[in-house]
Protein backbone atom coordinates (compact mmCIF):
# COMPACT_ATOMS: atom_id res chain seq x y z
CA UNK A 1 86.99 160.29 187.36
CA UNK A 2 87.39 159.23 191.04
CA UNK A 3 86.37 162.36 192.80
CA UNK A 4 82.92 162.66 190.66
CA UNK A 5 81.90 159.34 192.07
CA UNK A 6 79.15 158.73 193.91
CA UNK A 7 78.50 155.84 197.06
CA UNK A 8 78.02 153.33 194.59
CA UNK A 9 80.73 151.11 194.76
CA UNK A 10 83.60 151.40 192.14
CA UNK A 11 86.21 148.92 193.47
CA UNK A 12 86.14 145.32 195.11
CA UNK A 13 88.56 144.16 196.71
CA UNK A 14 89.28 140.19 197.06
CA UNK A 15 91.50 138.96 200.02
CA UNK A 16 92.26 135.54 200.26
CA UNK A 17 93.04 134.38 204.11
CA UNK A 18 94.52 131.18 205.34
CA UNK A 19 95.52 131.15 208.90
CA UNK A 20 96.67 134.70 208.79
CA UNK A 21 98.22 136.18 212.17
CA UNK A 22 95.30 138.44 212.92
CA UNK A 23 97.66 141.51 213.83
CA UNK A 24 98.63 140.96 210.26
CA UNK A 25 94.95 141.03 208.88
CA UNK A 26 93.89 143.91 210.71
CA UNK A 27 96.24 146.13 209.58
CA UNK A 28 95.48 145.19 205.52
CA UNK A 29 92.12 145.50 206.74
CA UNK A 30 92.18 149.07 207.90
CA UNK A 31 93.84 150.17 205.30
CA UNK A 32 91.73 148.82 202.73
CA UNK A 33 88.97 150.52 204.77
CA UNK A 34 91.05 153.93 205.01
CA UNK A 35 90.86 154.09 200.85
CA UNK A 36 87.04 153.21 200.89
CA UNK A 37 86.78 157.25 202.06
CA UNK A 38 88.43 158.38 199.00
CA UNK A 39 87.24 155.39 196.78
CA UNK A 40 84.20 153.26 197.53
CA UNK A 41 85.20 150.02 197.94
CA UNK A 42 83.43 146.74 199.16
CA UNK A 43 85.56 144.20 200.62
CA UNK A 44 85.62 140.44 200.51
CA UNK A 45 87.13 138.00 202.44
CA UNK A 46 87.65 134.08 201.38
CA UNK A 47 88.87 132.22 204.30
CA UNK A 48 89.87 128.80 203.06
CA UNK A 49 88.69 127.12 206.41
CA UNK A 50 91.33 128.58 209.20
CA UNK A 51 89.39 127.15 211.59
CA UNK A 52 91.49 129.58 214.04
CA UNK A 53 89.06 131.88 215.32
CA UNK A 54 89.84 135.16 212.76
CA UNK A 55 87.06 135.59 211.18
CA UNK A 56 85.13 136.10 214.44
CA UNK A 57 87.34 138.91 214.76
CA UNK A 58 86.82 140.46 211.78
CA UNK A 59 83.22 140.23 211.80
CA UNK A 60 83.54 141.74 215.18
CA UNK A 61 85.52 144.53 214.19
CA UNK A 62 84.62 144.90 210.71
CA UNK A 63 81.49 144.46 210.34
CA UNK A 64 81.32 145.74 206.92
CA UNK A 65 83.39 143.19 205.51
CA UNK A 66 81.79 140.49 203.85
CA UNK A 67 82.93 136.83 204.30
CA UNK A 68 82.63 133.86 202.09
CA UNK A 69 83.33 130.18 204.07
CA UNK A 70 85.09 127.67 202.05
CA UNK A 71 84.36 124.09 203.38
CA UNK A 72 87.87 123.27 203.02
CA UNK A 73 91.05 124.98 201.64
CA UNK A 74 91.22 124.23 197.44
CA UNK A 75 93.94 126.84 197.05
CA UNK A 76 94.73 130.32 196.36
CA UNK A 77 92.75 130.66 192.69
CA UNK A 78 89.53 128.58 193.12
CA UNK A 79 88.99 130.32 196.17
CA UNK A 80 89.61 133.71 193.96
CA UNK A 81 87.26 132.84 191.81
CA UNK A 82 84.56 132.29 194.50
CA UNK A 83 85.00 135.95 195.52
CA UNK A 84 84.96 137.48 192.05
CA UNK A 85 81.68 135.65 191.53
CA UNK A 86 80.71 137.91 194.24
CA UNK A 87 81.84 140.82 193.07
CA UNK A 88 80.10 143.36 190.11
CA UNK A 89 82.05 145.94 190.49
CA UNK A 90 84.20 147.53 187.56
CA UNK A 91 87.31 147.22 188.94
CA UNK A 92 88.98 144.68 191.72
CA UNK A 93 91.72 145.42 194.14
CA UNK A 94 93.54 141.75 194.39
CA UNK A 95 95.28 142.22 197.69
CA UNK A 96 97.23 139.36 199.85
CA UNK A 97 96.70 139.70 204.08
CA UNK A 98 100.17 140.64 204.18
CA UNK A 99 99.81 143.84 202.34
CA UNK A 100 98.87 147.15 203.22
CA UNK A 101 97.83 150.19 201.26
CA UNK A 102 100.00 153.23 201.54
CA UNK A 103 97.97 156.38 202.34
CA UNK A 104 96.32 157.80 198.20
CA UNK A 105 97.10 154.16 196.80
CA UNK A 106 94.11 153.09 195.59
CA UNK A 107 92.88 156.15 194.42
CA UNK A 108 96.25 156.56 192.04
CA UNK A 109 95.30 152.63 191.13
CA UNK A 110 92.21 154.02 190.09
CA UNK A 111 92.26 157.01 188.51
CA UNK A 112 95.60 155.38 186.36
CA UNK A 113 93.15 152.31 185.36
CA UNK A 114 90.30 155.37 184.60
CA UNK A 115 92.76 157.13 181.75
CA UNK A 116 94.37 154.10 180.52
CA UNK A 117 93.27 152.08 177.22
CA UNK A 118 90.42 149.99 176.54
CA UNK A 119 92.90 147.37 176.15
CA UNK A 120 94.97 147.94 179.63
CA UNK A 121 93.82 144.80 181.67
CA UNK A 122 95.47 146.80 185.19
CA UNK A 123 98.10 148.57 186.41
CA UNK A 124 100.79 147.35 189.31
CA UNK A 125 101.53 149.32 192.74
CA UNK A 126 105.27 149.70 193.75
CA UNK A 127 105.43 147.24 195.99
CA UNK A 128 107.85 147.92 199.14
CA UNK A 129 109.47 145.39 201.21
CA UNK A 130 107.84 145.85 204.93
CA UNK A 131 110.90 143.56 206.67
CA UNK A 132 113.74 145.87 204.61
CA UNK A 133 113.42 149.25 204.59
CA UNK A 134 113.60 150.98 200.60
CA UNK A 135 113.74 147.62 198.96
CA UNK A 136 111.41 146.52 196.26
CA UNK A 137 109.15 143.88 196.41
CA UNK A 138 107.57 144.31 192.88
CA UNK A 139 106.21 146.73 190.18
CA UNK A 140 104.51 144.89 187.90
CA UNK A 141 105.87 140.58 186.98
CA UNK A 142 108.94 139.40 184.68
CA UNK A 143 108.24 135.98 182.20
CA UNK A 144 111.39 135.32 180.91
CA UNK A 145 111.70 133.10 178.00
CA UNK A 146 112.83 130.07 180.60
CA UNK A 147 109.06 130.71 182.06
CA UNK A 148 110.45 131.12 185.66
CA UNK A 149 108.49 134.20 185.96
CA UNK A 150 109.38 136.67 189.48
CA UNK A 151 108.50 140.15 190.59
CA UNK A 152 109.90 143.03 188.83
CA UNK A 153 112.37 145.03 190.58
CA UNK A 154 112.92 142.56 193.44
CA UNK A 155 115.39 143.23 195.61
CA UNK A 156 116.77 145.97 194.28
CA UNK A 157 116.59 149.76 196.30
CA UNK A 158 114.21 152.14 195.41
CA UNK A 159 115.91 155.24 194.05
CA UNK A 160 113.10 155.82 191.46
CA UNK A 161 114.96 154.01 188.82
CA UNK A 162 111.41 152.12 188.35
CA UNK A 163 109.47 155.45 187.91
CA UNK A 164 107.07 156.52 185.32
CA UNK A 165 107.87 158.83 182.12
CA UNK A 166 111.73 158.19 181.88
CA UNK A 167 112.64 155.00 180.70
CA UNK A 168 111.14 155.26 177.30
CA UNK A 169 111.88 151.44 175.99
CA UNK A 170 108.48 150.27 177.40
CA UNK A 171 106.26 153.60 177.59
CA UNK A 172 102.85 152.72 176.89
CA UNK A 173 100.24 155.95 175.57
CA UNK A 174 96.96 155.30 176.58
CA UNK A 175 93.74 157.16 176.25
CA UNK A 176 94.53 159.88 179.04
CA UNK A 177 98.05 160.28 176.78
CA UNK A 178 100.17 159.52 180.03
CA UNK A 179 103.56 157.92 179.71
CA UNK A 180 103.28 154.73 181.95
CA UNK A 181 105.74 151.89 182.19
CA UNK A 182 104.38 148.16 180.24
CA UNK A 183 104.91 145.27 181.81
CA UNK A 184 103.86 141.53 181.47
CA UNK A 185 101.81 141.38 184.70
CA UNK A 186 100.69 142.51 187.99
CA UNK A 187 101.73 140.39 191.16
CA UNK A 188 98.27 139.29 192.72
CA UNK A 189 99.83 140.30 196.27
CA UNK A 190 98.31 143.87 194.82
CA UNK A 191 96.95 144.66 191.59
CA UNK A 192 93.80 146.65 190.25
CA UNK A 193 92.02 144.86 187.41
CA UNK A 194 89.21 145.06 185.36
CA UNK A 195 86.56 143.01 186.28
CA UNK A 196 85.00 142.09 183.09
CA UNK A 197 88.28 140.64 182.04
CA UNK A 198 87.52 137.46 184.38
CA UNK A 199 84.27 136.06 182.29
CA UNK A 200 84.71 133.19 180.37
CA UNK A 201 84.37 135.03 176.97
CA UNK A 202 87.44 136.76 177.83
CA UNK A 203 90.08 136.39 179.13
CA UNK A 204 88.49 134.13 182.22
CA UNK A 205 88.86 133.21 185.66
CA UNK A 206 92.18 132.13 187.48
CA UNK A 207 93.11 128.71 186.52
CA UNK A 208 92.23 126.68 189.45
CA UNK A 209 95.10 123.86 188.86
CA UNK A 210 97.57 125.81 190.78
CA UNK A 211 97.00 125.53 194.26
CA UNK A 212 99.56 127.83 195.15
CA UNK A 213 101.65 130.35 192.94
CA UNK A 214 101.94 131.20 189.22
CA UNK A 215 98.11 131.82 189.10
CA UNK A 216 98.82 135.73 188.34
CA UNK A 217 101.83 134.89 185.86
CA UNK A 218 99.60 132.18 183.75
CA UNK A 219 96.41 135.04 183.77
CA UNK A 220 98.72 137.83 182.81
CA UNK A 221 100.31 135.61 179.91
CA UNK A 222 96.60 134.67 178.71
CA UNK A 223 95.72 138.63 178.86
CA UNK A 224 98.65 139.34 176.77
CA UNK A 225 98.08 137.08 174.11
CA UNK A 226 94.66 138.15 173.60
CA UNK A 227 96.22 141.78 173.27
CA UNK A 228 95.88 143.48 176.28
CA UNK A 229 98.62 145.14 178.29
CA UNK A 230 99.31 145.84 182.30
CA UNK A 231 100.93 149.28 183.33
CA UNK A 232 102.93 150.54 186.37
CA UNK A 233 101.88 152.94 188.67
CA UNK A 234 104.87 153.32 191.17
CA UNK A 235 103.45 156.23 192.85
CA UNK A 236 100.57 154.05 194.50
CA UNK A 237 102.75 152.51 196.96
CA UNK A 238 102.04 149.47 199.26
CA UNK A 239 103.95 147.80 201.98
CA UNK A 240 104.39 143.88 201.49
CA UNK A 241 105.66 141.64 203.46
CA UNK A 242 107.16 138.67 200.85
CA UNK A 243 105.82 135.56 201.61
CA UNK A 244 104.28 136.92 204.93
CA UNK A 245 102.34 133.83 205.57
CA UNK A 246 103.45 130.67 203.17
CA UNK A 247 106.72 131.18 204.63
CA UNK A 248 105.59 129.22 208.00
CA UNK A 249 105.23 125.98 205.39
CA UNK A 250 107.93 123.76 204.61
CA UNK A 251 110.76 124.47 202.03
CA UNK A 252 110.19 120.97 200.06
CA UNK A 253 106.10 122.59 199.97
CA UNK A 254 106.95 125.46 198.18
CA UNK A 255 109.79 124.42 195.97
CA UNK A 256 107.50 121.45 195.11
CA UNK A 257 104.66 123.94 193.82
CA UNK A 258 107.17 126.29 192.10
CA UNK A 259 108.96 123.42 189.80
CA UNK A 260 105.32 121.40 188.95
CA UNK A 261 103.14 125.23 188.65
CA UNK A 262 106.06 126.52 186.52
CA UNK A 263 105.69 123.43 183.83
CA UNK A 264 102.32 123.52 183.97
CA UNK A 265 102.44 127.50 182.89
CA UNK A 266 104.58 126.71 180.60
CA UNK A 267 102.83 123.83 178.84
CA UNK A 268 99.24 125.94 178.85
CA UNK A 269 100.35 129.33 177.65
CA UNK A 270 103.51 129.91 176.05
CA UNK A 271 102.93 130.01 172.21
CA UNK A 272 106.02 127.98 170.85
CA UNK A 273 105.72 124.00 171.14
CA UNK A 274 109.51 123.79 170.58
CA UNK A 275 110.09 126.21 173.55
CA UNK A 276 107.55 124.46 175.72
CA UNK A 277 109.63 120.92 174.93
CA UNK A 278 113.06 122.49 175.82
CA UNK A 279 111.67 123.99 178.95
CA UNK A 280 109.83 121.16 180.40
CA UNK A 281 112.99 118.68 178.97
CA UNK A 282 115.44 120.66 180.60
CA UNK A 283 113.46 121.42 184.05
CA UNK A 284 112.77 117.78 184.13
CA UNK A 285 116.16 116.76 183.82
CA UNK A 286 117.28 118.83 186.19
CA UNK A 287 114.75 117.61 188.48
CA UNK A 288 116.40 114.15 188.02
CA UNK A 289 120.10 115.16 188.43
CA UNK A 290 118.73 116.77 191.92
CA UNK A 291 117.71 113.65 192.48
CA UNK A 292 119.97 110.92 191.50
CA UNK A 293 122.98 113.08 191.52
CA UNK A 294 123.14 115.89 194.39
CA UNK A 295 120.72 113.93 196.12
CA UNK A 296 118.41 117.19 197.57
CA UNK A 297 114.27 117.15 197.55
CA UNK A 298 114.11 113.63 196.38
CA UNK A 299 110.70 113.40 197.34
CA UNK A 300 109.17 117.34 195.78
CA UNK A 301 111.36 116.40 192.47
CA UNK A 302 110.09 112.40 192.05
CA UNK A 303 105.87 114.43 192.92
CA UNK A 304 106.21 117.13 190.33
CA UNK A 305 107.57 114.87 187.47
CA UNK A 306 104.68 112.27 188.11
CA UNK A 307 102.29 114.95 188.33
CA UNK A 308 103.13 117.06 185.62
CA UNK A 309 103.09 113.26 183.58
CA UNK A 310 99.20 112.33 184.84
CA UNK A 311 98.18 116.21 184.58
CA UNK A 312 99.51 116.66 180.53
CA UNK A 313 96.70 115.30 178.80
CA UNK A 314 94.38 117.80 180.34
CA UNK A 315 97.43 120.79 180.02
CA UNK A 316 97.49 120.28 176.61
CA UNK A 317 94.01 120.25 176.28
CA UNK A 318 93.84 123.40 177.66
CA UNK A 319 96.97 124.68 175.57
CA UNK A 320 94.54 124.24 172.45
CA UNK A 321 91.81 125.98 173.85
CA UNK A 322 94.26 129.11 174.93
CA UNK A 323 96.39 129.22 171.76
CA UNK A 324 92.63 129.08 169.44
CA UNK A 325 92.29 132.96 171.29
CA UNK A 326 96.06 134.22 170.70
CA UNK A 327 96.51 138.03 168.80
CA UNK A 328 99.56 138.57 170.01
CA UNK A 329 103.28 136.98 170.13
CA UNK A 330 104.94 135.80 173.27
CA UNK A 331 107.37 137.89 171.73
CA UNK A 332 106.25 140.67 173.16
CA UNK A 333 106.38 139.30 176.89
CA UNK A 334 109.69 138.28 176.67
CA UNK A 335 111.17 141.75 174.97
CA UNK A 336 109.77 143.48 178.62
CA UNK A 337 112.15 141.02 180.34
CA UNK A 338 114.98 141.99 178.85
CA UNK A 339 117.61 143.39 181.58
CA UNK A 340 115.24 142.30 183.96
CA UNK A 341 116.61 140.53 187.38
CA UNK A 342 115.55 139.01 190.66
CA UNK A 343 117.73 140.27 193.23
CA UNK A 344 116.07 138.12 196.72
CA UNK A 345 116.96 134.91 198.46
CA UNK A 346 113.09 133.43 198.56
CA UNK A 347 114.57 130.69 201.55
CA UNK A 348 115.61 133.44 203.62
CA UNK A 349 114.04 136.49 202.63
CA UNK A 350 116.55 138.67 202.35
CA UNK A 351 117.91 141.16 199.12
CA UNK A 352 120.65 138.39 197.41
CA UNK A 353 123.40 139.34 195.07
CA UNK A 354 123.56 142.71 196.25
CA UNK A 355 126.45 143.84 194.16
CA UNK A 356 125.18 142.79 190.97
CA UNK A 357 121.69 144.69 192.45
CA UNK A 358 123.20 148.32 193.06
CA UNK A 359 125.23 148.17 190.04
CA UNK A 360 121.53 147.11 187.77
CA UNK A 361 119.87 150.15 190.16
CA UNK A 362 122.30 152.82 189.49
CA UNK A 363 122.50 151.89 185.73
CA UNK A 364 118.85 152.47 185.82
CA UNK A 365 119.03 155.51 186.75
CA UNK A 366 121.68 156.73 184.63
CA UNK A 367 119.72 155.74 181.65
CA UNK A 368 116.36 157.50 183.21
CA UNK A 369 118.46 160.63 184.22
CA UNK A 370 121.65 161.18 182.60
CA UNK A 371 122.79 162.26 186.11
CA UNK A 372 126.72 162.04 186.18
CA UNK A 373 126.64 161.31 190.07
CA UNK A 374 124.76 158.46 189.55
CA UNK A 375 127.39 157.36 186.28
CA UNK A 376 130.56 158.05 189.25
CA UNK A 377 128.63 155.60 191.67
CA UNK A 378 127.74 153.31 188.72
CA UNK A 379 131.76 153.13 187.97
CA UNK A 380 132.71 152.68 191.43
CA UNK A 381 130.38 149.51 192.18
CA UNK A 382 131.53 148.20 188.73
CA UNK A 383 135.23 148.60 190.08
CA UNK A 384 134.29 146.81 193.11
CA UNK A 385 132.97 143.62 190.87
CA UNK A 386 136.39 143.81 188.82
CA UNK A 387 138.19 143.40 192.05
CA UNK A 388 135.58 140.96 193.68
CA UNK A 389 135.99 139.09 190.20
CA UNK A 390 139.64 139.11 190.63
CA UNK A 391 140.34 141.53 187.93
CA UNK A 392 142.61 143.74 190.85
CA UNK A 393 143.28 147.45 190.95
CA UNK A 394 142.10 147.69 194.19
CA UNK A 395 143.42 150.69 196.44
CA UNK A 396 144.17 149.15 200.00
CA UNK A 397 142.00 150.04 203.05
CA UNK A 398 142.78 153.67 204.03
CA UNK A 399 139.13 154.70 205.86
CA UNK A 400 136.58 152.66 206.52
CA UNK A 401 138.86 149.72 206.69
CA UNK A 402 136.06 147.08 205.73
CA UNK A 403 137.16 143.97 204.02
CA UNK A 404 135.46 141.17 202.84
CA UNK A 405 134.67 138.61 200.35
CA UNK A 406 133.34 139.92 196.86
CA UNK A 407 129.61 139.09 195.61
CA UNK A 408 128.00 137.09 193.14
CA UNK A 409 130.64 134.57 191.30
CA UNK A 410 133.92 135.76 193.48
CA UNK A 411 134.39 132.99 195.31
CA UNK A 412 137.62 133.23 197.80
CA UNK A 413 138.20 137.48 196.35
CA UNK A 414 138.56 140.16 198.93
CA UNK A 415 136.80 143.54 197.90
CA UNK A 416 138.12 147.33 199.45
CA UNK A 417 136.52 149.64 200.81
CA UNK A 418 138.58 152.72 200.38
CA UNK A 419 138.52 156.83 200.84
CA UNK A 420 136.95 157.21 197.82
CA UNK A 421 134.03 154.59 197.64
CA UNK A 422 133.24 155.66 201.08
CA UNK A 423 132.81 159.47 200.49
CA UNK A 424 131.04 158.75 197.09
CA UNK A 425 128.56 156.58 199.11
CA UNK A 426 128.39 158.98 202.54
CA UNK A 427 124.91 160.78 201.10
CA UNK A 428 123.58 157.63 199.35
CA UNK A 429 119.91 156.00 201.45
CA UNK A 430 120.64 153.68 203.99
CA UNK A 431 119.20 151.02 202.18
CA UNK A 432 122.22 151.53 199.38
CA UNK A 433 124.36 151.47 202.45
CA UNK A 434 123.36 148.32 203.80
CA UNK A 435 122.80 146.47 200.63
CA UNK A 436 126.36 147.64 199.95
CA UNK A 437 127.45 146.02 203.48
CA UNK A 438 125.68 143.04 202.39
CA UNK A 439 127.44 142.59 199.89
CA UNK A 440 130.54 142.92 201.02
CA UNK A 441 129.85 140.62 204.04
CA UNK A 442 128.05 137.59 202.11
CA UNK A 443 129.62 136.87 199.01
């Protein structure tokens, strides 16, 4: 266990930096450094050639950190991989710049990794938002059967709907008999993992054709098939700030990435050729009426469709190889997705659909709880969507006197705010509060 450990090192962590603000590095630094009391922990830093001047300062002021030089910047996985060839440690602590470790995090990482399975790859923090208070980043990924994998939880407040031991549909029993949540990944942003898992006989190093994002979704899928699972641990906690440094890049970058990473996924790992031809058929398409039609990101949609063309002799090369070491069903991966939602605007950062969001948080927590305040709120958000929807029955504005137009698909609907739905909502966390004013101010 973690407190009969000795100074030999039992965790590595791997941080990836490219032009990081350095405020922003220091502080994932020092709390990386923080958990090294509790946990020994050696950390490594790949700097994909800043050329800004940072990593002077952090071998100024952290010394103990070591630092690998790329000669130029090949991406987010190959420069991964460099770092876990460094690394012999049992376990590694993936962690993005623009996270930081909550005081005990690591050591709950650990000692949940320590009592799981043999065949538990790693576990997933609760990841908090650090730009909106009590909002959820991610526990754990989502891979939906449409392959546009996102973070579990997103967007959504944290009212421990997301907690361990009470939703039952996806407990997992390992070795130490706990009751832990299953998912079908952890988000590289933070994530403990076994290192062994990474050599080639397994299930092997981050596939270095993504340059940026899907690199965790496409290992998690491969660990899956070859039977092993990922569990939650929301009670290691760790402040992220979404996107805290690709954001600076352009918007036709990133969607470009997404749409050609999320084919290539697709094509290598999911098990069914039919479902592989629908996806990529239908993306594509799409791609093209985005194009020709609505006439938006001509140039990141016309890229990604002659890319994923010149790349698919080599992805389905690869497919073979993958599907020859498949146990397990994709079946599987897409059950833990059921009722699953993203609930964030990735353009502007923000917690999106925030109707829809409460009313999936609070029926959460009914079905964890059985508590009847949380079924009163649940029925008062779903009258809300009735009369955002159109569906009427709305009181008229006797307290609050806030009026606006409905969420989600109620386009032109005003939405009350009456007696009632204010009292019920009086003691609720401000972060229910404001996603509720969201909601009701951006339809």
């Amino acid at each position: 266990m973690v407190d009969e450990m000795d100074e030999v090192n039992l965790v590595a962590c791997v941080i990836v930096n490219y032009r990081s603000p350095w405020e922003m590095l220091k502080s994932c630094l020092e709390s990386v450094t923080r958990e090294s009391d509790a946990v020994p922990c050696r950390i490594i830093i790949v700097d994909n050639a800043s050329g800004d001047g940072v990593i002077a300062k952090v071998r100024d002021e952290f010394p103990a950190v070591e630092v690998i030089r790329m000669p130029g910047n090949p991406g987010f996985a190959a420069a991964v991989n460099r770092g876990l060839e460094k690394v012999d440690e049992p376990y590694v602590l993936m962690l993005n710049t623009d996270a930081i470790l909550a005081e005990g995090a690591l050591v709950k990482m650990v000692a949940a990794l320590e009592d799981a399975g043999d065949d538990v790859a790693g576990v997933a923090p609760k990841m908090m938002s650090s730009s909106h208070e009590g909002v959820i980043d991610a526990i754990g990924i989502v891979v939906p059967p449409t392959g546009a994998a996102f973070n579990r939880g997103i967007g959504q407040c944290d009212l421990g709907q997301y907690d361990s031991g009470g939703s039952g549909r996806r407990g997992y029993r390992g070795d130490g008999g706990g009751n832990r949540d299953e998912v079908a990944g952890v988000c590289f942003g933070a994530g403990l993992l076994k290192r062994e898992l990474f050599r080639p006989d397994k299930v092997g190093p981050l596939y270095e054709g993504y340059f940026l994002y899907f690199e965790d979704s496409d290992w998690c899928v491969r660990a899956i098939s070859q039977g092993y699972h990922f569990l939650t641990v929301p009670e290691a906690v760790v402040r992220h700030l979404h996107s805290g440094v690709a954001r600076n890049e352009s918007l036709d970058f990133k969607y470009g990435l997404i749409e050609l990473n999320t084919l290539k996924m697709v094509t290598r790992t999911f098990e069914s050729r039919l479902r592989v031809g629908r996806i990529v058929g239908s993306r594509c398409l799409r791609l093209l009426a985005r194009t020709f039609i609505r006439r938006r990101f001509i140039g990141p949609n016309l890229k990604t469709i002659a890319a994923y063309l010149a790349g698919l002799p080599q992805l389905l090369r690869e497919r073979r190889q993958l599907q020859a070491k498949r146990v397990v069903s994709d079946t599987r991966i897409f059950d833990m997705a059921r009722g699953e939602d993203a609930y964030f605007d990735t353009v502007a950062y923000h917690p999106d659909r925030c109707l829809d969001s409460l009313i999936d948080t609070y029926l959460r927590l009914l079905k964890k709880s059985g508590d009847p305040e949380a079924g009163k709120l649940l029925a008062a958000l779903c009258r809300l969507r009735r009369e955002a929807n159109g569906g009427g029955g709305g009181k008229a504005a006797a307290g609050s006197g806030k009026a606006a137009p409905g969420s989600g698909k109620a386009a032109g609907r005003n939405i009350i705010i009456d007696e009632e739905i204010t009292a019920l909502f009086a003691s609720e966390p401000p972060c229910v509060r404001e996603l509720l004013d969201r909601a009701l101010r951006n339809p």
